[in-house]
Protein backbone atom coordinates (compact mmCIF):
# COMPACT_ATOMS: atom_id res chain seq x y z
CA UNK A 1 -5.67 87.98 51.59
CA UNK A 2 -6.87 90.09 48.63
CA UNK A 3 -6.95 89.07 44.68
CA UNK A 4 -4.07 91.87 44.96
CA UNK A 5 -1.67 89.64 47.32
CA UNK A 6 -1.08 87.00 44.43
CA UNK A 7 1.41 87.17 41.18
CA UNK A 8 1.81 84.76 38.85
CA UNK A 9 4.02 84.03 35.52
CA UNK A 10 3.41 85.44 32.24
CA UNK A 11 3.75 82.92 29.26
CA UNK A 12 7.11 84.97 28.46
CA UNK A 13 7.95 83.51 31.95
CA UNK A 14 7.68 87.04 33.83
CA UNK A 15 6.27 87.40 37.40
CA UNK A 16 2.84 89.78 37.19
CA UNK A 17 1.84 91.28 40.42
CA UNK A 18 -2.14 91.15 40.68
CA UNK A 19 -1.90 94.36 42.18
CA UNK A 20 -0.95 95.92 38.90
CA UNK A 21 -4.64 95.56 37.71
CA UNK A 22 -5.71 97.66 40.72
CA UNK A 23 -8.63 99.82 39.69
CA UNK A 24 -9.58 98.04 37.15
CA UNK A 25 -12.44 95.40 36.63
CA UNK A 26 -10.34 91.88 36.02
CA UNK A 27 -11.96 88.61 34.41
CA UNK A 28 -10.15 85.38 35.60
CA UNK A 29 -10.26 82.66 32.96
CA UNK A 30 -8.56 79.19 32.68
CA UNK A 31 -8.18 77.95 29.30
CA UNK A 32 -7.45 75.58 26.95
CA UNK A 33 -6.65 75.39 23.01
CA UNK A 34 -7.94 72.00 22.49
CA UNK A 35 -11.55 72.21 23.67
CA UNK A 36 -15.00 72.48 21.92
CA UNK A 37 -15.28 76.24 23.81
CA UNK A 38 -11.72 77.28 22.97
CA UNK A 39 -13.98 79.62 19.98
CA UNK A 40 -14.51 81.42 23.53
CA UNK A 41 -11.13 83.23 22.88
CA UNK A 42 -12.86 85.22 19.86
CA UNK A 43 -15.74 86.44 22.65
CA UNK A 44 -13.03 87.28 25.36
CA UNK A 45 -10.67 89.45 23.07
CA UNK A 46 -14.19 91.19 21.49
CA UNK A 47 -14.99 92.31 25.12
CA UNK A 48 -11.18 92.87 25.45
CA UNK A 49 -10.95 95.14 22.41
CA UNK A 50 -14.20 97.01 23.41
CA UNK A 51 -13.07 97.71 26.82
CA UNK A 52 -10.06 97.97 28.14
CA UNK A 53 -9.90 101.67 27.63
CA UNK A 54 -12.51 101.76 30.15
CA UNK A 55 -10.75 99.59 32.62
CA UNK A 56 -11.33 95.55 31.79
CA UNK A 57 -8.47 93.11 31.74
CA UNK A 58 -9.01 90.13 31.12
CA UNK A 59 -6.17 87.33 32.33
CA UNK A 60 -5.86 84.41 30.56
CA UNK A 61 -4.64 80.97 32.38
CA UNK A 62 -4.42 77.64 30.70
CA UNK A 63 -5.41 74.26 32.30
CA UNK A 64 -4.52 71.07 30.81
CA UNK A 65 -6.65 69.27 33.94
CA UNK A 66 -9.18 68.74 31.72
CA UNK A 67 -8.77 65.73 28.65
CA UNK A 68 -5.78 66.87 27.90
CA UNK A 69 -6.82 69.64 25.92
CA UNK A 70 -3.99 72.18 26.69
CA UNK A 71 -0.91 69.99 26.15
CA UNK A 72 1.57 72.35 24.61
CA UNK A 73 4.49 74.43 26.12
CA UNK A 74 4.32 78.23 26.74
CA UNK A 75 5.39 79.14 23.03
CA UNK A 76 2.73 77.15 21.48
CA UNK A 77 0.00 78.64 23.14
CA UNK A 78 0.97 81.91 22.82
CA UNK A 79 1.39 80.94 18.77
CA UNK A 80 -1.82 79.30 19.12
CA UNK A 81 -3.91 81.94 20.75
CA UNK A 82 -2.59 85.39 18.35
CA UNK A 83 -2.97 83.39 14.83
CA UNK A 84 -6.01 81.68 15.81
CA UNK A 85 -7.92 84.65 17.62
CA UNK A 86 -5.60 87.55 17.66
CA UNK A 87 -5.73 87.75 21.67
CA UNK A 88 -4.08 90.47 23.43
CA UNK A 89 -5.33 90.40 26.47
CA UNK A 90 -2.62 89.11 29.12
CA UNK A 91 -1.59 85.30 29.32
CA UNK A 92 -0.21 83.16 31.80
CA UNK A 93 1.99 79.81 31.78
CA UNK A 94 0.15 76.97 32.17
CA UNK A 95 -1.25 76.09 35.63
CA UNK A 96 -3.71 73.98 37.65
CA UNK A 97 -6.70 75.05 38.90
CA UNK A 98 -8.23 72.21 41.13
CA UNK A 99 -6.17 69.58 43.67
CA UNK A 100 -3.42 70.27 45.82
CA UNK A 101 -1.47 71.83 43.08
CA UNK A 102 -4.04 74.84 41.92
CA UNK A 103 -2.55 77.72 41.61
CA UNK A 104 -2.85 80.00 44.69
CA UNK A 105 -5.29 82.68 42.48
CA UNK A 106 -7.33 79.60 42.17
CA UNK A 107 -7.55 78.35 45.30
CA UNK A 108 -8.72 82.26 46.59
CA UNK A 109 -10.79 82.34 43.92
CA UNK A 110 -12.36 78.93 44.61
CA UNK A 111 -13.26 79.80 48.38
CA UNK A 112 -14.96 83.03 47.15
CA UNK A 113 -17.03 82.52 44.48
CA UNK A 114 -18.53 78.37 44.89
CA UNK A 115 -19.88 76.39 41.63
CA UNK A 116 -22.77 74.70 41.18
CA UNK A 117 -23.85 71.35 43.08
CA UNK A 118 -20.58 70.21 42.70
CA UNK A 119 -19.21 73.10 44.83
CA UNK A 120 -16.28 74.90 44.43
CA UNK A 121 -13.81 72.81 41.97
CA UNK A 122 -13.54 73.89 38.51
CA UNK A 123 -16.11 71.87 36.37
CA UNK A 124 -14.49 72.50 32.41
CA UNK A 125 -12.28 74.81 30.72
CA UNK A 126 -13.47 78.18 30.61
CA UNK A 127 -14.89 79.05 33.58
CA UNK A 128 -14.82 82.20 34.02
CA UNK A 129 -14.65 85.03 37.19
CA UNK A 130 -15.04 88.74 37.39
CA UNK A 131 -13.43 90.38 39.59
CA UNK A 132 -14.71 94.19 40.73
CA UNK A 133 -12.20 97.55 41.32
CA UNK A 134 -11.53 96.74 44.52
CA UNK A 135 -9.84 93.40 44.27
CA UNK A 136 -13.31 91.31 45.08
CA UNK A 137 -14.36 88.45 43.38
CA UNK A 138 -18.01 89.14 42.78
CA UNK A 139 -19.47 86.42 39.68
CA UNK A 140 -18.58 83.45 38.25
CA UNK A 141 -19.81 82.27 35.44
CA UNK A 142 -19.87 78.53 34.39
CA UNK A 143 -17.53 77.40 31.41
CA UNK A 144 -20.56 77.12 28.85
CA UNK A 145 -21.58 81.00 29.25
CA UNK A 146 -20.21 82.72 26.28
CA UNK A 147 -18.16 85.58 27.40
CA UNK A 148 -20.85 87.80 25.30
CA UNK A 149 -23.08 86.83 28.39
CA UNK A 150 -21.17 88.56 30.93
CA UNK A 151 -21.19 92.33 28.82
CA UNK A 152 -24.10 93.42 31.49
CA UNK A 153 -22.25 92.27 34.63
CA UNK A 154 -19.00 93.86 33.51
CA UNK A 155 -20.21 96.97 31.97
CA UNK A 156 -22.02 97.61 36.18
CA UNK A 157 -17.99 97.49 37.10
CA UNK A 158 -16.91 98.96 35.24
């Protein structure tokens, strides 16, 4: 299986093929409105903004695994994310990311790219993984790096 074999719903409740961000170097984020990095919305849409004309997307999924921080319904978060930060960048409906209910992109991501000591499970909100042109999974970066930190890494993929 490739990063290109999974789909998942858009907040507006549409299915989004992964394959439609072929060629194009993808960051994988799960967030959360509620929690002391949610200001990591402002950093995502900067790097969004600067560029997607040269082939980033970043995809947006948020968690409420994690102290409740991401208890509202599709239409609040989507409210939530454009007047608080203005993002554009695609969002998804809400989803899990660790136990036997993580969302499939999760679980693939998960077996790629392992954490820290604690292996592979999703520590916080706002982990974050970049994915190269070619559908692999090549970073992940740990939900206290600011998404500032990862310019260098996506600017090699891109």
């Amino acid at each position: 299986m490739s990063f290109y074999n999974y789909e998942a719903k858009r907040l507006n409740g549409e299915n989004q093929s992964m394959k439609d961000y072929e060629n194009k170097t993808v960051v994988v984020v799960n967030t959360a409105s509620k929690c002391g990095l949610t200001p990591q919305y402002e950093g995502l849409e900067n790097l969004y903004k600067k560029y997607k004309d040269d082939g980033l997307v970043i995809l947006g999924f948020p968690c409420n695994q994690f102290a409740n921080q991401e208890s509202g319904d599709s239409e609040q978060i989507q409210e939530f994310c454009q007047l608080n930060y203005g993002v554009s960048f695609p969002m998804f409906e809400k989803i899990e990311v660790n136990g036997n209910n993580a969302h499939p992109i999760y679980k693939y991501l998960k077996s790629k790219l392992k954490g820290g000591l604690l292996g592979s499970a999703i520590k916080w909100n706002f982990t974050k993984f970049v994915i190269d042109k070619n559908g692999n999974p090549v970073k992940r970066f740990s939900p206290t790096t600011k998404p500032e930190k990862m310019e260098a890494t996506i600017k090699k993929l891109l």
